[in-house]
C-alpha atoms as a PDB file:
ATOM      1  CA  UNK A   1       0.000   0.000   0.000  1.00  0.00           C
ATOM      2  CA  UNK A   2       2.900   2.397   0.780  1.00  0.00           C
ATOM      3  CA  UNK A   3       3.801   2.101  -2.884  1.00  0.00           C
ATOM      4  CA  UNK A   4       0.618   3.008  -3.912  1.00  0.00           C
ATOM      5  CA  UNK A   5      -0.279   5.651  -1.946  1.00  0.00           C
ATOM      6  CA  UNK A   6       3.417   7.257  -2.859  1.00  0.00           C
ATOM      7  CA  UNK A   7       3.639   6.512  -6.251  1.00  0.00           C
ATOM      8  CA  UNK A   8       0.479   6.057  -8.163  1.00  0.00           C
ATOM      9  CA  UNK A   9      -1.920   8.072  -6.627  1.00  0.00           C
ATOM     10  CA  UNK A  10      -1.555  11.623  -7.956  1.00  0.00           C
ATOM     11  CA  UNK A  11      -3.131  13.511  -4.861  1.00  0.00           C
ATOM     12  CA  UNK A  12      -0.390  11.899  -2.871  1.00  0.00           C
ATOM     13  CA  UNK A  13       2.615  12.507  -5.036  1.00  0.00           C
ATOM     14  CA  UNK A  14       4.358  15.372  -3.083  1.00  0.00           C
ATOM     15  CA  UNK A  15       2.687  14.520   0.284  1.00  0.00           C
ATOM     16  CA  UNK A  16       5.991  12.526   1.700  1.00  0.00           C
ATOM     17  CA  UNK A  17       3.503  11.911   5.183  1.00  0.00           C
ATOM     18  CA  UNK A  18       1.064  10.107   2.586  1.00  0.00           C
ATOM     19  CA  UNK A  19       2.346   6.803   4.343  1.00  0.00           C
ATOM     20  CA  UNK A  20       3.918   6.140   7.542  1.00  0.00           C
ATOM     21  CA  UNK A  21       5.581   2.582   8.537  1.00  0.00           C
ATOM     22  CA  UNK A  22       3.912   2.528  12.119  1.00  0.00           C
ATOM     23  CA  UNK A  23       3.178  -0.471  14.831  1.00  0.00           C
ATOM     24  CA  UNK A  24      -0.821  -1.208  14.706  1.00  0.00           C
ATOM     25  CA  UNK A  25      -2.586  -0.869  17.625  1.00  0.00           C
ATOM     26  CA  UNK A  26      -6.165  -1.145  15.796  1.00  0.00           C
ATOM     27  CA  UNK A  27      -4.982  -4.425  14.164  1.00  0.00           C
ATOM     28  CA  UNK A  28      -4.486  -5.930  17.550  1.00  0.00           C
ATOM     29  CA  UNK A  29      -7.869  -4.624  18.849  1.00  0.00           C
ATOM     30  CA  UNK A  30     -10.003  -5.889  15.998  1.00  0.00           C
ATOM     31  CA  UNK A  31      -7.816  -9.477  16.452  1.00  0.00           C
ATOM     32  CA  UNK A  32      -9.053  -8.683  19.992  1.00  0.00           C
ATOM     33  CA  UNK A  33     -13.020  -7.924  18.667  1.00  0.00           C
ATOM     34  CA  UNK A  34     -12.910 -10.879  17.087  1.00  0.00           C
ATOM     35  CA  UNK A  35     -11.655 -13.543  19.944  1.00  0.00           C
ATOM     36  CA  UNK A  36     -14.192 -11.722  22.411  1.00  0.00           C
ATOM     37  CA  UNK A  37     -17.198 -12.494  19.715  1.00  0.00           C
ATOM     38  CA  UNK A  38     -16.018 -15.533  19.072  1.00  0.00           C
ATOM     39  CA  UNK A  39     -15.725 -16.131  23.224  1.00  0.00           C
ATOM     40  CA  UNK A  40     -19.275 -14.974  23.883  1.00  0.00           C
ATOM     41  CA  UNK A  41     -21.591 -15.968  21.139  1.00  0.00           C
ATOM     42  CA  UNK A  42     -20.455 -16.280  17.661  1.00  0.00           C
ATOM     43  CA  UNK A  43     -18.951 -19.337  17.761  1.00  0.00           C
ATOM     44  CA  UNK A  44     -21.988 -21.248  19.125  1.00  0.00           C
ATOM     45  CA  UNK A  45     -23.589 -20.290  16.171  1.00  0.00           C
ATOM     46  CA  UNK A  46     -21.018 -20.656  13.380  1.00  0.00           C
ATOM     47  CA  UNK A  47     -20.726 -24.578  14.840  1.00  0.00           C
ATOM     48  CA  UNK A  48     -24.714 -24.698  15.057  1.00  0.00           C
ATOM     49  CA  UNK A  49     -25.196 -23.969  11.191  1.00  0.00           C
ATOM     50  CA  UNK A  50     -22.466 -26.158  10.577  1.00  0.00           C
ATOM     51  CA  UNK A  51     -23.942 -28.919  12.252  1.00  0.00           C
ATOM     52  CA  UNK A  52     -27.082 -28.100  10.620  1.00  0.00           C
ATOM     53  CA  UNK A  53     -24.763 -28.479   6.759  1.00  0.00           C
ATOM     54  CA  UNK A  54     -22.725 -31.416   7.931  1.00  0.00           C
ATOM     55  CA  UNK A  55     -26.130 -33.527   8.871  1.00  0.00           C
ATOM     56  CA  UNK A  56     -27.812 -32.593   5.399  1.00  0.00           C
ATOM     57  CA  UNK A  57     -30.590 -30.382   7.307  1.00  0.00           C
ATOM     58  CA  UNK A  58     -29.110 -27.249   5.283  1.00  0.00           C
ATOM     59  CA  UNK A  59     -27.931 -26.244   2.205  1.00  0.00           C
ATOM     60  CA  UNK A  60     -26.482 -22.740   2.021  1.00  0.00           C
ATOM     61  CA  UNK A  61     -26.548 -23.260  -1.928  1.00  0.00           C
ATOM     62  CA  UNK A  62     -30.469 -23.232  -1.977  1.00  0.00           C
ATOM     63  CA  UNK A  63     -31.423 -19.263  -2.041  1.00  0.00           C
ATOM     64  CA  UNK A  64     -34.331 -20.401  -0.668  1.00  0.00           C
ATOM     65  CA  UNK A  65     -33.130 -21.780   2.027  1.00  0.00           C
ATOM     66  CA  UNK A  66     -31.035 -19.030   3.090  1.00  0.00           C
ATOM     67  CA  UNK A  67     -34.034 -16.526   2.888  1.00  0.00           C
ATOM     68  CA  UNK A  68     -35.776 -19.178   5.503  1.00  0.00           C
ATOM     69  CA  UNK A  69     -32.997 -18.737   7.781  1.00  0.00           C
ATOM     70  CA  UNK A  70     -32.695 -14.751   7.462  1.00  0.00           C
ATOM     71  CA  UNK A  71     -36.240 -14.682   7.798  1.00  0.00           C
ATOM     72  CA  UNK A  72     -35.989 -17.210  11.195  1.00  0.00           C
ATOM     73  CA  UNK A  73     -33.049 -16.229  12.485  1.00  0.00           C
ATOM     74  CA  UNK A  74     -32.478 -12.839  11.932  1.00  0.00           C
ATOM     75  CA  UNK A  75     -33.998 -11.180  14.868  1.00  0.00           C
ATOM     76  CA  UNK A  76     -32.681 -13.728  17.239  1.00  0.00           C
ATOM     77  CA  UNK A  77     -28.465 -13.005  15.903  1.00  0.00           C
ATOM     78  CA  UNK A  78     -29.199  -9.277  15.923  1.00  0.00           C
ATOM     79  CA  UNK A  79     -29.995  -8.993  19.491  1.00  0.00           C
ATOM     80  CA  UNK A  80     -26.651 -11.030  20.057  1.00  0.00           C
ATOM     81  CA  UNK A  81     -24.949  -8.719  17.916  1.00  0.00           C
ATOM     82  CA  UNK A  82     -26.204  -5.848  20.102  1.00  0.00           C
ATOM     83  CA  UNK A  83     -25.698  -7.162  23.021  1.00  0.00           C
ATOM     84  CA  UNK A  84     -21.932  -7.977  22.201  1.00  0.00           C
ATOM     85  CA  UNK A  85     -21.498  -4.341  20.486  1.00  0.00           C
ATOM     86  CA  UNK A  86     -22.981  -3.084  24.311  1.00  0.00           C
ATOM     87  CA  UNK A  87     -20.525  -5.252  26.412  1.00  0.00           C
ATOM     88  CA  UNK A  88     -17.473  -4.311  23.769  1.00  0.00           C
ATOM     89  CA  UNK A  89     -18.308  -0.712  24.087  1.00  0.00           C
ATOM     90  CA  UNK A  90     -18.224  -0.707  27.777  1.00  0.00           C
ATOM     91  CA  UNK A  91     -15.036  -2.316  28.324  1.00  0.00           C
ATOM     92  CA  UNK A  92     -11.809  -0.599  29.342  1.00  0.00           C
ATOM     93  CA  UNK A  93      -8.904   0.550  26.790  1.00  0.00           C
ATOM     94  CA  UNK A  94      -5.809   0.046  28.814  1.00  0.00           C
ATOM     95  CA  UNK A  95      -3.065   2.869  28.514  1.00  0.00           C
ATOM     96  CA  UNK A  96      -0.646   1.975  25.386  1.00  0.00           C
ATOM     97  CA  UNK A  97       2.741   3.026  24.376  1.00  0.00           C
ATOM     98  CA  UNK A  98       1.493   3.910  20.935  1.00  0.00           C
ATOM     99  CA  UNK A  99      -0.509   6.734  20.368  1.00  0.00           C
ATOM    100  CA  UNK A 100      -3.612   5.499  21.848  1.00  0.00           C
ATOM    101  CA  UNK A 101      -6.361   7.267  24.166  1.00  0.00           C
ATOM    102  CA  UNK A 102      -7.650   5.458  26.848  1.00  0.00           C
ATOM    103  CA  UNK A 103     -10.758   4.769  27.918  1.00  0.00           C
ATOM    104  CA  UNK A 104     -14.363   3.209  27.551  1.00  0.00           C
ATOM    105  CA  UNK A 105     -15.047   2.910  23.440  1.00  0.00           C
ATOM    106  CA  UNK A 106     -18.571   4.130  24.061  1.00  0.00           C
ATOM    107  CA  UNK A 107     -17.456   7.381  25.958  1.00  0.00           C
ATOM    108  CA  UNK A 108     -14.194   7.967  24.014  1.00  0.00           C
ATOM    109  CA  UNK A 109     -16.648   8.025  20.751  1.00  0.00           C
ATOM    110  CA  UNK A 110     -19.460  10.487  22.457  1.00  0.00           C
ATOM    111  CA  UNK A 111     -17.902  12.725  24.128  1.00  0.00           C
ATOM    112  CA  UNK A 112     -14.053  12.998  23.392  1.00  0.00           C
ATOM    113  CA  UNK A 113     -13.510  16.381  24.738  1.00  0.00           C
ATOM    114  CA  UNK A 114     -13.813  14.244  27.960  1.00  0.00           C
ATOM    115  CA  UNK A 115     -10.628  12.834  27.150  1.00  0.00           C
ATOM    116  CA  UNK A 116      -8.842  15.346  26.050  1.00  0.00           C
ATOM    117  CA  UNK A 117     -10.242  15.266  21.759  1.00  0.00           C
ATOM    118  CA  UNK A 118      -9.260  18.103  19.912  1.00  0.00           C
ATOM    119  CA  UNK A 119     -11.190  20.197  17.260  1.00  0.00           C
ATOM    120  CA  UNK A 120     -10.422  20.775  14.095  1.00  0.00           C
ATOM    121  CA  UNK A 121      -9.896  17.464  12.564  1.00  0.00           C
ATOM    122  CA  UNK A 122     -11.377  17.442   9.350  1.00  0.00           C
ATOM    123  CA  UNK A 123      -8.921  18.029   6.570  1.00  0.00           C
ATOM    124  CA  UNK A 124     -10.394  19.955   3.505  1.00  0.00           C
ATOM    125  CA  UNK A 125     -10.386  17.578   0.721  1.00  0.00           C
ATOM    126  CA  UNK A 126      -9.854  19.028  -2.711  1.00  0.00           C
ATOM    127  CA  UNK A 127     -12.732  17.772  -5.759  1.00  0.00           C
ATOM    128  CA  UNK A 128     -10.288  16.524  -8.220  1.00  0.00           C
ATOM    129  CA  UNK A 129      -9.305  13.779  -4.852  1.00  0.00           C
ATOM    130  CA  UNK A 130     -12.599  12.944  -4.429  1.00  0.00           C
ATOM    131  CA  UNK A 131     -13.710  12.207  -8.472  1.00  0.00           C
ATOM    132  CA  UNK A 132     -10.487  10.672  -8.954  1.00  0.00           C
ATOM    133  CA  UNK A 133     -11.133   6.901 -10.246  1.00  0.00           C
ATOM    134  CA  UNK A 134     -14.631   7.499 -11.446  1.00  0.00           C
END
């Protein structure tokens, strides 16, 4: 991507801060998203359809079929999804050595000022940038 964003894309040409080589905190948290879900609900259910394939009871090539389970399962895995979105939001960013905030996710997003956001964030973005590719 580095060689992209410096070399082919026009808008980032003469920008040499187009691309930094930096250690990924976010990659670790969504890694992190990802066990948790798995931990307290997903799994259950990726091992339930799967059960459901491996007996012959379902087959995720019928588009039928998959409509019946959207249609009978759909409420049901949304409130899990909620209620694992709720219980990720609430827990507790440690302090990092990168350049991290920390905090609750659900506070740091609503009110940042709280710990200690700044204004001015958004970056003009010139047309040409934004139609380029189209």
């Amino acid at each position: 991507m580095a060689g992209i964003h410096s070399f082919r894309l026009p808008f980032f040409r003469d920008d040499p801060d187009s691309h930094r080589y930096v250690p990924s905190p976010r990659y670790q948290r969504i890694e992190e998203w990802w066990s948790f879900s798995n931990k307290n609900w997903a799994s259950w259910w990726v091992s339930f359809f799967k059960d459901m394939a491996d007996a012959g009871d379902l087959n995720l090539a019928d588009p039928l079929m998959k409509e019946c389970l959207r249609f009978s399962f759909a409420k049901v895995l949304q409130i899990g999804l909620d209620e694992a979105k709720n219980n990720w939001n609430i827990h507790y960013i440690r302090k990092s050595r990168f350049e991290t905030v920390s905090g609750r996710p659900d506070s740091l997003y609503t009110i940042p000022e709280f710990h200690g956001g700044v204004d001015g964030l958004i970056v003009p973005v010139h047309s040409a940038a934004l139609d380029y590719g189209m």
